[in-house]
C-alpha atoms as a PDB file:
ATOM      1  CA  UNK A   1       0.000   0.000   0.000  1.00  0.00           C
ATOM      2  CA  UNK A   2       1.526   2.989  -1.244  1.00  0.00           C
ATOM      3  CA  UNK A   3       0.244   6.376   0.222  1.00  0.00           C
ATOM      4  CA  UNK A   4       0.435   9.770  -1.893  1.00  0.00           C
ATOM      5  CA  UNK A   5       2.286  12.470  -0.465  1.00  0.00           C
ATOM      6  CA  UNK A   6       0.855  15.919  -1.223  1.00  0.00           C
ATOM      7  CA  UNK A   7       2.948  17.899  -3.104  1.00  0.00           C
ATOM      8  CA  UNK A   8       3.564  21.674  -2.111  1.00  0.00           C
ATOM      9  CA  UNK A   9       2.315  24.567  -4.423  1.00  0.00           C
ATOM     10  CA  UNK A  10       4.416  26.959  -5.260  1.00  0.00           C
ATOM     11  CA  UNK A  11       4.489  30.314  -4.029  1.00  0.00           C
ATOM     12  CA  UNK A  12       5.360  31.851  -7.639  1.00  0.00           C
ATOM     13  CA  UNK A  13       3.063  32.088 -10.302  1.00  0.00           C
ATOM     14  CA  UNK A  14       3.922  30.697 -14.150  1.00  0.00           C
ATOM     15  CA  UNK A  15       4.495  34.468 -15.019  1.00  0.00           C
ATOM     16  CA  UNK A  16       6.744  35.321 -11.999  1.00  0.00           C
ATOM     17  CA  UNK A  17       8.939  32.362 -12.519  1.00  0.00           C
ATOM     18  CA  UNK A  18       8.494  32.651 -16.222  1.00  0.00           C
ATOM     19  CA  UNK A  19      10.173  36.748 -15.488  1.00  0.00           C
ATOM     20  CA  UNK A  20      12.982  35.508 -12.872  1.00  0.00           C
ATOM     21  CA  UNK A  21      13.812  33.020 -15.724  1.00  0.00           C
ATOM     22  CA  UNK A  22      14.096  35.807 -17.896  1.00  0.00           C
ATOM     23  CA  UNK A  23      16.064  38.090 -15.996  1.00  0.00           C
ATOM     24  CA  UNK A  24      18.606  34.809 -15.302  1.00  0.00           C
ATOM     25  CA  UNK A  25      19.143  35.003 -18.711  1.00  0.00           C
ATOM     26  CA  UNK A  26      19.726  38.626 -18.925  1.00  0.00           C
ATOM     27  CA  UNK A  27      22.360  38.029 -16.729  1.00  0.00           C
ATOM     28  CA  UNK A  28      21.008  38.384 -13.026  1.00  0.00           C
ATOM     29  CA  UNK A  29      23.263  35.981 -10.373  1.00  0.00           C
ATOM     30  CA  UNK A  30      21.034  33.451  -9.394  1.00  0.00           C
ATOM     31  CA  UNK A  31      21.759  33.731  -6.015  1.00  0.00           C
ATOM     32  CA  UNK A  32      20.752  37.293  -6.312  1.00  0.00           C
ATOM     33  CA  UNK A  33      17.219  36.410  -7.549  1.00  0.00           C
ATOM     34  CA  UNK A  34      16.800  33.200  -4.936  1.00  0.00           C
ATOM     35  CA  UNK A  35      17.620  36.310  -2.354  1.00  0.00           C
ATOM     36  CA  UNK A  36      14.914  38.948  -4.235  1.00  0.00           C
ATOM     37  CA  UNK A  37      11.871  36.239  -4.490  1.00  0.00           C
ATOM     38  CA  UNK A  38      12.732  34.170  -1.314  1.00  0.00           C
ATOM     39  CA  UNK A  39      13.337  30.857  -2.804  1.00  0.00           C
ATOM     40  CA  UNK A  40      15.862  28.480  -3.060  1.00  0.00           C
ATOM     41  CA  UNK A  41      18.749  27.831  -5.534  1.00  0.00           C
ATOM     42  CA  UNK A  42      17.310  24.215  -5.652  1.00  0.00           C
ATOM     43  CA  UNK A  43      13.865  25.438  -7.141  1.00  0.00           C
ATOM     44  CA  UNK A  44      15.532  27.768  -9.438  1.00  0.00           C
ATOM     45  CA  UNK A  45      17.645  24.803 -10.702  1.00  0.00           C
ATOM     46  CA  UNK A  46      14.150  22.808 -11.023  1.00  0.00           C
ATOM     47  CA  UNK A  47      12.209  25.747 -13.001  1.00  0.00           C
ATOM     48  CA  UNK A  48      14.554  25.606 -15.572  1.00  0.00           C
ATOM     49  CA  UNK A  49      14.429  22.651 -15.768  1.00  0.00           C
ATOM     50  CA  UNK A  50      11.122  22.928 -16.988  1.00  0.00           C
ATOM     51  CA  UNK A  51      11.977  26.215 -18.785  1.00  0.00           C
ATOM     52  CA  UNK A  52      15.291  26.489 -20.028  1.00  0.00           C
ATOM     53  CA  UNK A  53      16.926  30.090 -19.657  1.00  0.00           C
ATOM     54  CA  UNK A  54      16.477  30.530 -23.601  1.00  0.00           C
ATOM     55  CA  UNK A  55      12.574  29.941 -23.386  1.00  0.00           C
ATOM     56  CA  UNK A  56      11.087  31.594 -20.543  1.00  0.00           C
ATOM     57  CA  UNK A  57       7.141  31.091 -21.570  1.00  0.00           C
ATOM     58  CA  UNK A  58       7.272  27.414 -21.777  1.00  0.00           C
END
């Protein structure tokens, strides 16, 4: 018996992740951004991911 874990929402919305990815690519330190929106380096690694630095909108 396997038991799902709910998974946590994020705090960001597509288009606020989709403008942090954006200014990444502009040339923003990561660090700087994890710092400005109050997340961590591990979910900016994961968001782009999902959208690379070159695509921000999907």
């Amino acid at each position: 018996m396997t038991e799902k874990v709910p998974t946590k929402k994020s705090k960001l919305s597509a288009a606020q992740i989709g403008l942090i990815l954006k200014q990444a690519k502009n040339g923003v330190p990561v660090a700087d951004l994890c710092r400005q929106y109050g997340m961590t380096p591990h979910l900016a690694l994961r968001e782009n991911v999902r959208r690379p630095f070159g695509n921000p909108t999907g």
